[in-house]
Protein backbone atom coordinates (compact mmCIF):
# COMPACT_ATOMS: atom_id res chain seq x y z
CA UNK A 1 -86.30 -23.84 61.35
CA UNK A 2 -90.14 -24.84 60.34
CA UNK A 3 -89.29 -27.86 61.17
CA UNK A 4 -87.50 -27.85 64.54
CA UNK A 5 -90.94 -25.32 65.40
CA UNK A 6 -93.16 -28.00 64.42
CA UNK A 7 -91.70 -30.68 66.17
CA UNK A 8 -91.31 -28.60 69.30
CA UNK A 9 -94.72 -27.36 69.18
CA UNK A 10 -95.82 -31.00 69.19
CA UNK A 11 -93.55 -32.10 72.10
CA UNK A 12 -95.90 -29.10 74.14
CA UNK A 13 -98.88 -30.73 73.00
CA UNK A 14 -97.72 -33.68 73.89
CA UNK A 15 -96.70 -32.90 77.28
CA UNK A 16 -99.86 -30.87 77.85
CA UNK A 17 -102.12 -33.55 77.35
CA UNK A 18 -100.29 -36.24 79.23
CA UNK A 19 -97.52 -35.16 81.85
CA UNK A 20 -97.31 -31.77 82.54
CA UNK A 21 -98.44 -31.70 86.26
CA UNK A 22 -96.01 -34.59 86.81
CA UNK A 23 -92.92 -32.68 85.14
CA UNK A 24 -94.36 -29.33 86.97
CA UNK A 25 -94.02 -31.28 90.25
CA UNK A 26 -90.69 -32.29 89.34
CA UNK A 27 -89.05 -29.41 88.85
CA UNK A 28 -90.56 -27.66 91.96
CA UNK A 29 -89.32 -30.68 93.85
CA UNK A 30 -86.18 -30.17 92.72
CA UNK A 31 -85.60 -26.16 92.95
CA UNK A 32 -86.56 -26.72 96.43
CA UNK A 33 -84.41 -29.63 97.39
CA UNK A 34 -81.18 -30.31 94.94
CA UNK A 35 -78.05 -28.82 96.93
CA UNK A 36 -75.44 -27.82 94.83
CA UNK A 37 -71.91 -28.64 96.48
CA UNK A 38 -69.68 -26.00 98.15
CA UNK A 39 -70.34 -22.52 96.85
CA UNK A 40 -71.79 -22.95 93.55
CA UNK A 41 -74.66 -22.00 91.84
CA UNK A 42 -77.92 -22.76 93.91
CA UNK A 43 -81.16 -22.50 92.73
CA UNK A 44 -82.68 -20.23 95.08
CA UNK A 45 -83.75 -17.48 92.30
CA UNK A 46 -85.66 -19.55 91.09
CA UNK A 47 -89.70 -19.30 91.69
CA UNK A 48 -91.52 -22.30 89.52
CA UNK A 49 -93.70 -24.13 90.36
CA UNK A 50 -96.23 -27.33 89.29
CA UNK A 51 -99.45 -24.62 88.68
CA UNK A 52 -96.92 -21.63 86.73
CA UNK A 53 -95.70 -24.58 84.30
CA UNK A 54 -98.87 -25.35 83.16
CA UNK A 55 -100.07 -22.49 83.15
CA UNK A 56 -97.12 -21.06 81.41
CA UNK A 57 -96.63 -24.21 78.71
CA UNK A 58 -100.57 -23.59 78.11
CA UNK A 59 -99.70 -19.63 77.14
CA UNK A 60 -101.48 -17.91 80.04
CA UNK A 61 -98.91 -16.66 81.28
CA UNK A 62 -96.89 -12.96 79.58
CA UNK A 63 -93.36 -13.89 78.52
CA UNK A 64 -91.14 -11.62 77.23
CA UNK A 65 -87.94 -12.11 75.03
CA UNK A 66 -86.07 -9.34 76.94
CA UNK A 67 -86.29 -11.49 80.44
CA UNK A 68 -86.15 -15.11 78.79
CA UNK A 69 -83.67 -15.12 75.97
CA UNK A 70 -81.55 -11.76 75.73
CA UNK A 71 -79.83 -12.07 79.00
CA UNK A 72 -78.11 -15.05 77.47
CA UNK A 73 -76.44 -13.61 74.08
CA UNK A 74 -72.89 -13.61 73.29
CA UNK A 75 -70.01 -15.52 73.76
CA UNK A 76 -69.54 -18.10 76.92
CA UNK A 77 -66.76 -20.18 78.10
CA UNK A 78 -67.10 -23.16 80.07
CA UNK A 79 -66.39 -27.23 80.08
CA UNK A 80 -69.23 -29.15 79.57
CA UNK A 81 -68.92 -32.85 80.66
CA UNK A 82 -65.03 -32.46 81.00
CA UNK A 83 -64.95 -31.11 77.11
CA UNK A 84 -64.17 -27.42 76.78
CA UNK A 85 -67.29 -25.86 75.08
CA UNK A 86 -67.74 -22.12 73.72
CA UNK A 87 -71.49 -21.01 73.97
CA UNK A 88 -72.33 -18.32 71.47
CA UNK A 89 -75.70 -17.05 71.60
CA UNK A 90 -77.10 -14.33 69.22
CA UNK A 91 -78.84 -11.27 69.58
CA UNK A 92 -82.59 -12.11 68.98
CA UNK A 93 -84.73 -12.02 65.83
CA UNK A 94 -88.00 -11.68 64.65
CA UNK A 95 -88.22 -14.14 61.92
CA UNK A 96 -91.28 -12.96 60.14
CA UNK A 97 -90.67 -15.48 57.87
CA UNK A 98 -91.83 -17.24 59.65
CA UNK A 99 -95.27 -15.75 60.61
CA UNK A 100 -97.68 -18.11 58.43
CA UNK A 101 -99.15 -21.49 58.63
CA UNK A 102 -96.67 -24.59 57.86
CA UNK A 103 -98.68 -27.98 57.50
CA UNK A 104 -101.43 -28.17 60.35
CA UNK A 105 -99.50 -25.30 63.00
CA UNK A 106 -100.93 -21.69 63.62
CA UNK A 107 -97.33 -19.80 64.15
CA UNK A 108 -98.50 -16.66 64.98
CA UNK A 109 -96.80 -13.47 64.10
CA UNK A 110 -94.08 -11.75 64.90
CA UNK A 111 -92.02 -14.80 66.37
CA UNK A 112 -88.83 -14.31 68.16
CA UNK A 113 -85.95 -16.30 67.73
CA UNK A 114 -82.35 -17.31 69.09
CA UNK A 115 -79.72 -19.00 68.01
CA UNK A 116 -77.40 -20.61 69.66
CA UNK A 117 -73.87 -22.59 68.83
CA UNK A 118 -73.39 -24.58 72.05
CA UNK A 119 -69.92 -26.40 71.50
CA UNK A 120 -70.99 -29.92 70.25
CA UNK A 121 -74.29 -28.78 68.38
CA UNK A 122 -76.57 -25.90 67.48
CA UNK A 123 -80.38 -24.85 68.22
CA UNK A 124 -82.99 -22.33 68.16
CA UNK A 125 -84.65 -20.34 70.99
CA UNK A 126 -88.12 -19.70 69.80
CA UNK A 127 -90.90 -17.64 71.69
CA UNK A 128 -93.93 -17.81 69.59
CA UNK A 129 -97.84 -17.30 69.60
CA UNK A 130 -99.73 -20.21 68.72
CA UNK A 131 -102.82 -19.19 69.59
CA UNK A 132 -102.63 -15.94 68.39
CA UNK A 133 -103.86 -14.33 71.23
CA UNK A 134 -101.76 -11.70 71.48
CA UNK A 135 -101.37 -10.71 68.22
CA UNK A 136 -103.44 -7.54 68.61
CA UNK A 137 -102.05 -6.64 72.51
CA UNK A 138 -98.55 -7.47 72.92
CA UNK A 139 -99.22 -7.36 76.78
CA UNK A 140 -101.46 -10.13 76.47
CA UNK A 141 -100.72 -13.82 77.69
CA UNK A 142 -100.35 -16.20 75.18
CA UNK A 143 -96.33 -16.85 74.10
CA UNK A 144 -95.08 -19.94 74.94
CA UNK A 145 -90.93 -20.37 74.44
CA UNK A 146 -90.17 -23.47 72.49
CA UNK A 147 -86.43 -25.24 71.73
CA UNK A 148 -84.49 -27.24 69.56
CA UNK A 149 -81.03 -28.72 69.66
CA UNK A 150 -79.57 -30.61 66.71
CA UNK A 151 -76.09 -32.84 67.87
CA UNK A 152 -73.26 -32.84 65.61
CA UNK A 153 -70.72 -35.56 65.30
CA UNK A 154 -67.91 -35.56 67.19
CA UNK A 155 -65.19 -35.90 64.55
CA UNK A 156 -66.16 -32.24 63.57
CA UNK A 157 -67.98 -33.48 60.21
CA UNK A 158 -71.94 -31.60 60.00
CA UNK A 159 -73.60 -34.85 60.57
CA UNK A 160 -76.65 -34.54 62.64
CA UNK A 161 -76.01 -37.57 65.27
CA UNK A 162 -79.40 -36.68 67.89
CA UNK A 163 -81.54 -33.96 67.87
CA UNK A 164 -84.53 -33.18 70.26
CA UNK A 165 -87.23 -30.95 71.04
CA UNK A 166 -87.51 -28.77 74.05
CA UNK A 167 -90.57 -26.26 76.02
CA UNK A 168 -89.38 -23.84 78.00
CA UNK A 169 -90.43 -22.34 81.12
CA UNK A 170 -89.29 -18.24 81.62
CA UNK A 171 -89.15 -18.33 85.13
CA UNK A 172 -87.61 -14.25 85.38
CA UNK A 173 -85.24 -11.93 84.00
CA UNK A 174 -82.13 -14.01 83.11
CA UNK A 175 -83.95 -17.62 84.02
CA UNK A 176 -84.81 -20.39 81.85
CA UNK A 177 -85.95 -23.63 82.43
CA UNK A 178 -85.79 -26.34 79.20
CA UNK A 179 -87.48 -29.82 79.66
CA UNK A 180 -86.33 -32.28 76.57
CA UNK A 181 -88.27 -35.65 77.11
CA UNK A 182 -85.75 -36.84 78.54
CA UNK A 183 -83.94 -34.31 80.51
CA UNK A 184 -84.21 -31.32 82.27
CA UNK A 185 -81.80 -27.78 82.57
CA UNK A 186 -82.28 -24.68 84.59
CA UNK A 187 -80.39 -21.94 83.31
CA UNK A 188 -79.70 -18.72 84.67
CA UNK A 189 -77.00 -15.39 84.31
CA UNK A 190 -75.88 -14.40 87.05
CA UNK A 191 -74.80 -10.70 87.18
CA UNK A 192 -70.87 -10.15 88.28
CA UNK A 193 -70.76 -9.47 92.13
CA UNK A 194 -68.27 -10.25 95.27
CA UNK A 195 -65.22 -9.57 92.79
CA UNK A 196 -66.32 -12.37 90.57
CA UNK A 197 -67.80 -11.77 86.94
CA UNK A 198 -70.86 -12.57 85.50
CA UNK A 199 -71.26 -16.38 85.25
CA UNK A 200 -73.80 -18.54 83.08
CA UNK A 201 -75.29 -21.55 85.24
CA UNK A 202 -76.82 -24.51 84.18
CA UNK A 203 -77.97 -26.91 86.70
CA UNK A 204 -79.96 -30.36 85.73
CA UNK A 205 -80.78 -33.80 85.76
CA UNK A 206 -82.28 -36.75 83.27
CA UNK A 207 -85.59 -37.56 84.73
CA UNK A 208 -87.75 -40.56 83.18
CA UNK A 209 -92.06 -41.05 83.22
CA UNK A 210 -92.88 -44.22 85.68
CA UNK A 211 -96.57 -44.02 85.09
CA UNK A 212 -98.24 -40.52 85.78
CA UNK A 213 -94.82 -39.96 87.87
CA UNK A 214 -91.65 -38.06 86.69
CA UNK A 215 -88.85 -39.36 88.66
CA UNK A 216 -84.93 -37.84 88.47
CA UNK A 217 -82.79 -40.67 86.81
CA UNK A 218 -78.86 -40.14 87.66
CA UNK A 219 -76.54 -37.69 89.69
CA UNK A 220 -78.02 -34.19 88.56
CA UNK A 221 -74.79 -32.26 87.34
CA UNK A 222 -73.83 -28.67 86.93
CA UNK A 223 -71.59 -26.47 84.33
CA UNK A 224 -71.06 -22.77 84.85
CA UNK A 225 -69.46 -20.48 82.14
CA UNK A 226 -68.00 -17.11 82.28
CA UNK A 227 -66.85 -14.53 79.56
CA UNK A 228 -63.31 -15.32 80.14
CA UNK A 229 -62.26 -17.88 77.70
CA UNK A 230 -58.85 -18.53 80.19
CA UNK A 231 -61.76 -19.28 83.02
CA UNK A 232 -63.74 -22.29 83.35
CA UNK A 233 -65.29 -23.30 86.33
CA UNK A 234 -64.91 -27.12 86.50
CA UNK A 235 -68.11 -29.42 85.80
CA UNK A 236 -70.14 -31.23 88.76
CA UNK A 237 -72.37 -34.07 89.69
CA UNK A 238 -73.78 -33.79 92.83
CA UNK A 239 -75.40 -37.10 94.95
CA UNK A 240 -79.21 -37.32 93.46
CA UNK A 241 -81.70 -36.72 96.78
CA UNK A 242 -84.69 -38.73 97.23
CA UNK A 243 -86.94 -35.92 95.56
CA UNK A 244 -90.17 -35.64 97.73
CA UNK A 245 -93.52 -34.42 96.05
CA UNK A 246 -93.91 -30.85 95.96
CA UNK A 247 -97.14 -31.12 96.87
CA UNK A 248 -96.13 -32.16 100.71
CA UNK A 249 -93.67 -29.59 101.22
């Protein structure tokens, strides 16, 4: 797990000191614009923005486990690219193992972690402190939720076949947001209502860097999973929308 922290830390960094406005703008672009068909999932709960990812991926904003990763534990049925895929997300942790320097990177203390089987592969939900600022006020700002996802091969051997790094953006109780650097997912429970039960929504796109511009590459595409292994909700693509700039909305 060191490792997948490390490498995740760097990919916020990374992002920080290149392209974070431009993925910022992206994703507001796209909460505000991408229309999911009939009566799915929209993405109307959702509130972020170009200035909250920044802010949030530079830790001034307060993120809690109890809204960003707890809402998401247990078991989850769904299909997942036309492949039936189980979801099983555990309780979180605090890994205090984890609470000292590795190489170069700061940890912070009291780190807590999720982990996740996701069907085809396996990762780690990770909302650390790297700047330590609020190690003496838990209330403080300064958490930043970081991912990774490790691929497995598809003949059911262990082999790792991709892995990747993610940031994440807590955008409310039961929301997530993951960027990968290639990719982009927003997440989100959504408590049972109108004689349905509660559902597990992820809604995304790929997205590439032309320049100091993220731009949405492909149809963006949808899976939603329930707690009913005998109900799946079929998996989407929607037609991708000439995303315009946040900015001029």
């Amino acid at each position: 797990m060191v490792r997948a922290l490390e490498l995740s830390e760097a990919f916020r960094q990374q992002m920080l000191s290149s392209n974070v406005d431009a993925v910022g703008e992206l994703l507001e672009a796209f909460r505000l614009q991408a229309a999911t068909p009939g009566d799915r999932p929209g993405l109307r709960r959702f509130n972020v923005t170009q200035d909250a990812f920044r802010q949030q991926l530079g830790g001034k904003q307060c993120v809690t486990a109890e809204d960003a990763f707890v809402p998401f534990a247990g078991l989850w049925y769904g299909i997942w690219d036309q492949k039936l895929v189980d979801h099983d997300w555990s309780p979180v942790f605090t890994a205090t193992e984890l609470a000292k320097p590795a190489g170069e990177l700061s940890l912070g203390e009291g780190i807590e972690a999720q982990y996740a089987w996701i069907g085809d592969g396996f990762g780690w939900n990770l909302l650390v402190d790297p700047n330590q600022q609020a190690a003496s006020d838990p209330s403080a700002p300064g958490r930043v939720v970081l991912g990774y996802v490790y691929m497995v091969a598809l003949d059911g051997s262990p082999t790792i076949r991709r892995e990747f790094p993610l940031v994440g953006f807590a955008d409310g109780p039961g929301r997530i947001i993951w960027v990968t650097p290639s990719t982009f997912f927003f997440e989100e429970v959504l408590d049972a209502e109108g004689g349905r039960d509660q559902r597990y929504a992820i809604t995304g796109s790929g997205y590439q860097m032309q320049g100091s511009i993220a731009v949405p590459v492909g149809e963006p595409f949808q899976a939603v999973y329930t707690r009913d292994e005998g109900d799946r909700p079929a998996w989407v693509r929607f037609p991708q929308i000439e995303l315009a700039a946040a900015s001029a909305k």
